[in-house]
Protein backbone atom coordinates (compact mmCIF):
# COMPACT_ATOMS: atom_id res chain seq x y z
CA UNK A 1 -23.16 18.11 -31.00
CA UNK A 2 -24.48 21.39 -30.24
CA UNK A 3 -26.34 22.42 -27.48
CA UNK A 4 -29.83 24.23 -27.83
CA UNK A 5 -29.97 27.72 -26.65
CA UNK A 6 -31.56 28.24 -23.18
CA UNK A 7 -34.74 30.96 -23.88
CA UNK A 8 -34.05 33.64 -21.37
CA UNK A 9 -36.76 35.53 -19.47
CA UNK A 10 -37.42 38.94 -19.93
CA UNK A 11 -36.15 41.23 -17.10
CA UNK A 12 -38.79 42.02 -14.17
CA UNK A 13 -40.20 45.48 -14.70
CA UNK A 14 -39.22 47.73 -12.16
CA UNK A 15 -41.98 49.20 -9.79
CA UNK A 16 -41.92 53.24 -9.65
CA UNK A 17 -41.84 53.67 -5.79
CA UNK A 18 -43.97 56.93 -4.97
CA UNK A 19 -41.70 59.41 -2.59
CA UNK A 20 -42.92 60.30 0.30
CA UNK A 21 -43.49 64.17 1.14
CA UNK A 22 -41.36 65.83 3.66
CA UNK A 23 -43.26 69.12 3.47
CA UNK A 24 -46.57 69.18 5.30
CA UNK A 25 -49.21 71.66 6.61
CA UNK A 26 -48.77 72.95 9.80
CA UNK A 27 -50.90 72.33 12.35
CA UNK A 28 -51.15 75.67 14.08
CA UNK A 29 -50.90 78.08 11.28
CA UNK A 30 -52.37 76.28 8.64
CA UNK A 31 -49.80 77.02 6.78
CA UNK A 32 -49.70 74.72 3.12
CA UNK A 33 -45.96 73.40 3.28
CA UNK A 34 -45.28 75.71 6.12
CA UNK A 35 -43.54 72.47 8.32
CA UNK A 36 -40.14 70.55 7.35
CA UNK A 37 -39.43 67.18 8.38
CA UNK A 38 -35.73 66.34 9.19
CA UNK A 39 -33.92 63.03 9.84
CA UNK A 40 -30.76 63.04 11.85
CA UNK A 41 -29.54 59.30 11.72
CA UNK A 42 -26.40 60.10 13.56
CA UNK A 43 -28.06 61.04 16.84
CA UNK A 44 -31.39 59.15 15.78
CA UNK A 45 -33.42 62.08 15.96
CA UNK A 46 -36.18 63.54 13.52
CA UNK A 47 -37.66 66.98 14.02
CA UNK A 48 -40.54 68.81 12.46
CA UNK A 49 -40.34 72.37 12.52
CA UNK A 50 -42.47 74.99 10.95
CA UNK A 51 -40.80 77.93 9.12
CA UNK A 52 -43.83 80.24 9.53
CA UNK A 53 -44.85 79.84 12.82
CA UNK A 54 -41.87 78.66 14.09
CA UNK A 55 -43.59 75.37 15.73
CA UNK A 56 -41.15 72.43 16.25
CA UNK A 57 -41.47 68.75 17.39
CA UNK A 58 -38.63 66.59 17.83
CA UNK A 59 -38.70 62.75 18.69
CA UNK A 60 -36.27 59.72 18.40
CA UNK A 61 -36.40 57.54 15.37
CA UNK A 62 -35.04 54.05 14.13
CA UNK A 63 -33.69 53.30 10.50
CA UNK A 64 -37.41 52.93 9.35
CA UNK A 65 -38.52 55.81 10.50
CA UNK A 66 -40.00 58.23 7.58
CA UNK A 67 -40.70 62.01 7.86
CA UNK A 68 -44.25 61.15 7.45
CA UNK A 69 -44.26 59.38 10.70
CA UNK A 70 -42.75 62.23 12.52
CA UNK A 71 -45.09 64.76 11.55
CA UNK A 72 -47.91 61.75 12.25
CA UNK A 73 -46.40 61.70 15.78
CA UNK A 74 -46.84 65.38 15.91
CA UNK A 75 -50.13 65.55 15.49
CA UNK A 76 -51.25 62.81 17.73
CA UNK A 77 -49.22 64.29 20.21
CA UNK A 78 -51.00 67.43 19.73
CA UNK A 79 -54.16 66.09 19.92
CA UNK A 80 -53.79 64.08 23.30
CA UNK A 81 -52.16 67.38 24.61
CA UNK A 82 -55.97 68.41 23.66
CA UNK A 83 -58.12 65.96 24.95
CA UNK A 84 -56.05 66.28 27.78
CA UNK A 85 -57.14 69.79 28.58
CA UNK A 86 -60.57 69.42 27.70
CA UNK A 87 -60.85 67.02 30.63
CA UNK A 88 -59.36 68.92 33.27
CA UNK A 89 -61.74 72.00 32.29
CA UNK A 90 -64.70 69.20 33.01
């Protein structure tokens, strides 16, 4: 006897992940694309530095870290440096 052929499903369709950007505005020049984010997994360390101004921010990272969240620690950085002054002038 023969045996009846199994029906096979139809491969999953694979989802287009969006990349991320690693080029961003920076945020003392203004400059569209002016800052470059960099990940150094060897020494765990991701910098953001612009190319116009020459602005820079480096930070330590972990194997999730994306350059997005770098330059998102940047400028939260840069705005408690901010608030910071604007309550010692008060």
């Amino acid at each position: 006897m023969a045996r009846r052929k199994s029906r096979s499903k139809p491969a999953p369709k694979k989802r287009l992940l969006e990349k991320l950007d690693k080029v961003f505005s920076c945020p003392f020049c203004n400059h569209m694309y002016g800052v470059e984010c960099v990940i150094d997994m060897k020494l765990r360390i991701g910098s953001a530095e612009c190319c116009i101004c020459d602005a820079h921010y480096s930070t330590k990272i972990n194997r999730l870290t994306e350059p997005i969240d770098i330059y998102s620690e940047w400028i939260d950085e840069c705005e408690r440096v901010n608030n910071a002054e604007e309550e010692e002038v008060f």
